[in-house]
Each structure stands twice: as structure tokens, then as C-alpha cells.
Protein backbone atom coordinates (compact mmCIF):
# COMPACT_ATOMS: atom_id res chain seq x y z
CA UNK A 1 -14.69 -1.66 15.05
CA UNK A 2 -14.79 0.67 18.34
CA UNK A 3 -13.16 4.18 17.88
CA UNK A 4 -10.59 3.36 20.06
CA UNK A 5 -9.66 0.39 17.38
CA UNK A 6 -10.14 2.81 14.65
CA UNK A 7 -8.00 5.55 16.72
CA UNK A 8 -4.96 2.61 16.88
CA UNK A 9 -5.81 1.61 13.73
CA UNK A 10 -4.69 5.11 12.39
CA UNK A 11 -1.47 5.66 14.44
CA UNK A 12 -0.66 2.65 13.11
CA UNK A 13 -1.04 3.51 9.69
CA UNK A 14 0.79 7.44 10.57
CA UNK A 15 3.76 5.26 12.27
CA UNK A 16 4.27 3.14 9.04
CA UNK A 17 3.71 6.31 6.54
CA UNK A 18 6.60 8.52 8.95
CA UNK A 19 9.60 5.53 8.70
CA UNK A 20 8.74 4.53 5.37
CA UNK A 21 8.43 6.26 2.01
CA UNK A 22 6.65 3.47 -0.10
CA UNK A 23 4.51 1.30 1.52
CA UNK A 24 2.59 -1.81 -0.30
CA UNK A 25 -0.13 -3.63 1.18
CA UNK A 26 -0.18 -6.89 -0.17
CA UNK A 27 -0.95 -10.73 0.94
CA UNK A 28 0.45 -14.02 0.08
CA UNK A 29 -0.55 -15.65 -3.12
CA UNK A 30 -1.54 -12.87 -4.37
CA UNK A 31 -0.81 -12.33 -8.52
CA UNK A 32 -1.50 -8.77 -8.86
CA UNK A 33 0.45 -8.06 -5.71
CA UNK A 34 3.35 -10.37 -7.06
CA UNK A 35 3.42 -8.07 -10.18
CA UNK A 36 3.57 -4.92 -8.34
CA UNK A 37 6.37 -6.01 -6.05
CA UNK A 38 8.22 -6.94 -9.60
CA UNK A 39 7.47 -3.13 -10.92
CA UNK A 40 8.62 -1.19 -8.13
CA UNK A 41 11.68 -3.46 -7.76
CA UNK A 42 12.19 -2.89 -11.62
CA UNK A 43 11.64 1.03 -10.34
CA UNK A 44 14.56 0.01 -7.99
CA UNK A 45 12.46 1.81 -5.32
CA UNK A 46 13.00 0.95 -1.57
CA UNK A 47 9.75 -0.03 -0.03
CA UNK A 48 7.87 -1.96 2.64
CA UNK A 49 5.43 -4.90 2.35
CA UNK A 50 2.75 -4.93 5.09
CA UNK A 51 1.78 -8.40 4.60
CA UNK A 52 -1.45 -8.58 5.52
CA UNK A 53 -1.41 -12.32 6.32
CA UNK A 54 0.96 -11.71 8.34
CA UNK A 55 0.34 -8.55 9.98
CA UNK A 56 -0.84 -9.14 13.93
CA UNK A 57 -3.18 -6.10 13.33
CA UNK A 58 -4.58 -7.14 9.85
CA UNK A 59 -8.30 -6.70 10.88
CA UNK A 60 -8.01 -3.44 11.77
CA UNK A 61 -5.38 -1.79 9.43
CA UNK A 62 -7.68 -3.57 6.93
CA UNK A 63 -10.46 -1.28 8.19
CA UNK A 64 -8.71 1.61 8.43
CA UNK A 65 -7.19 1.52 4.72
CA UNK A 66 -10.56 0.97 3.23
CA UNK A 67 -11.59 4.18 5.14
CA UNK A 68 -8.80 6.35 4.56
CA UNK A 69 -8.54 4.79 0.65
CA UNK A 70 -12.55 4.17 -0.24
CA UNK A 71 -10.96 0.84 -2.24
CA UNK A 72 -12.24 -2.01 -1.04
CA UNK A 73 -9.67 -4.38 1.17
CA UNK A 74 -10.14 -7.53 -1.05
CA UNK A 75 -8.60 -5.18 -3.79
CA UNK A 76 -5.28 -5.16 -3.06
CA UNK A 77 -2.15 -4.53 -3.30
CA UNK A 78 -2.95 -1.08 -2.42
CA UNK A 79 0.89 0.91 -2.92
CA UNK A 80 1.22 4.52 -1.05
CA UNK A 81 3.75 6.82 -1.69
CA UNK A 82 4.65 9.64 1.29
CA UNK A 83 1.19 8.70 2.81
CA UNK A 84 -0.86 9.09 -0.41
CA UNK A 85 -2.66 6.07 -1.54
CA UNK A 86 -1.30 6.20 -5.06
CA UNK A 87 -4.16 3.01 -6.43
CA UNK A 88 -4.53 -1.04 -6.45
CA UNK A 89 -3.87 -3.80 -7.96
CA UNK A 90 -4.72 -3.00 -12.29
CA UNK A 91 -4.41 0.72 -11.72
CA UNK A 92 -0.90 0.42 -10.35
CA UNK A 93 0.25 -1.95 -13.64
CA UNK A 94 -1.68 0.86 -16.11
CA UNK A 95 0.26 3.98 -14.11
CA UNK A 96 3.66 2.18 -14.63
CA UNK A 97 2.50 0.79 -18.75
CA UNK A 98 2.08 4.61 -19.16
CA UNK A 99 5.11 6.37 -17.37
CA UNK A 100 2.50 7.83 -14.86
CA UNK A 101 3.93 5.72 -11.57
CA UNK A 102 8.03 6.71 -12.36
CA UNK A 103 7.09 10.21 -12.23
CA UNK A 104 4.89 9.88 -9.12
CA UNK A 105 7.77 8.18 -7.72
CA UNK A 106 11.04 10.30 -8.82
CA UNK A 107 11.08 12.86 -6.26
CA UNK A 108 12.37 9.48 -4.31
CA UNK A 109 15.33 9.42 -6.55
């Protein structure tokens, strides 16, 4: 990736952290992603998917995440709340088994 991708790569990540509170990266067919999407709807939290099967600049928002995040891309979903990445995948469903993830996510209430 060429700093210039890298530099789009990040406003495109600042764009989709300013309009959106909760943001989950996730792809199709993807269990642990499927279970997160069923906790934060049981949190009856508004969020976004970025679908990255779907997303026309996967390959570098892919990038990007793993450098602003240090978790690997393959480990996803990867959830972020106001901008913060908040974990993946196991450590989301462990933050919500222990109450940790509601009160990360109540000032959004």
C-alpha cells in the first residue's frame, strides 16, 4: 500500500467514525460476526455494518484497520464504538457474557 492509499484509507475510516457511533466490520458467512450483530441488536444499539465483501475499498480499509487496531484482518468482526476499536470476534461475546460491552456502550443510551 502507497501512503497516498494509506492517507485515503484513513479519511475513510475518520468519515465512517464522524456519521456513525457504532461501527462493525464484518463479512458474509461469517459465525462470529453473525453473533455479534445478534448482541448489539439484543443491546438495541444503532450501528453500521461495513461489509467487507462488499465494501469497494475492502483492500485498503482492511489495511488500515489492522494498523490502527494491531488485530489481524482475518479476525473479525472487529466492533468500534466513537472511533475506539472496542475488540473482535471472542472478545466482543466475553465483554457482553460479563456486562463489560453494555457499559462501554450506555453513554449511547
Amino acid at each position: 500500500m502507497t501512503m497516498h492509499e494509506s492517507l485515503r484509507g484513513i479519511r475513510t475510516m475518520t468519515d465512517i467514525f464522524t456519521k456513525y457511533k457504532v461501527v462493525l466490520f464484518s463479512r458474509r458467512n461469517c459465525p462470529k460476526c453473525q453473533t455479534t450483530k445478534e448482541i448489539l441488536d439484543h443491546l438495541r444499539l444503532n450501528y453500521k455494518i461495513i461489509d467487507l465483501d462488499d465494501y469497494h475499498k475492502a483492500i485498503e480499509l482492511k489495511e488500515v484497520l489492522q494498523n490502527v487496531t494491531g488485530i489481524r484482518t482475518d479476525l473479525l468482526p472487529q466492533l468500534f464504538v466513537d472511533g475506539k476499536c472496542v475488540g473482535s470476534g471472542t472478545a466482543i461475546q466475553e465483554m457482553y457474557k460479563k456486562g463489560i460491552l453494555k457499559k462501554r456502550v450506555s453513554c449511547l443510551f
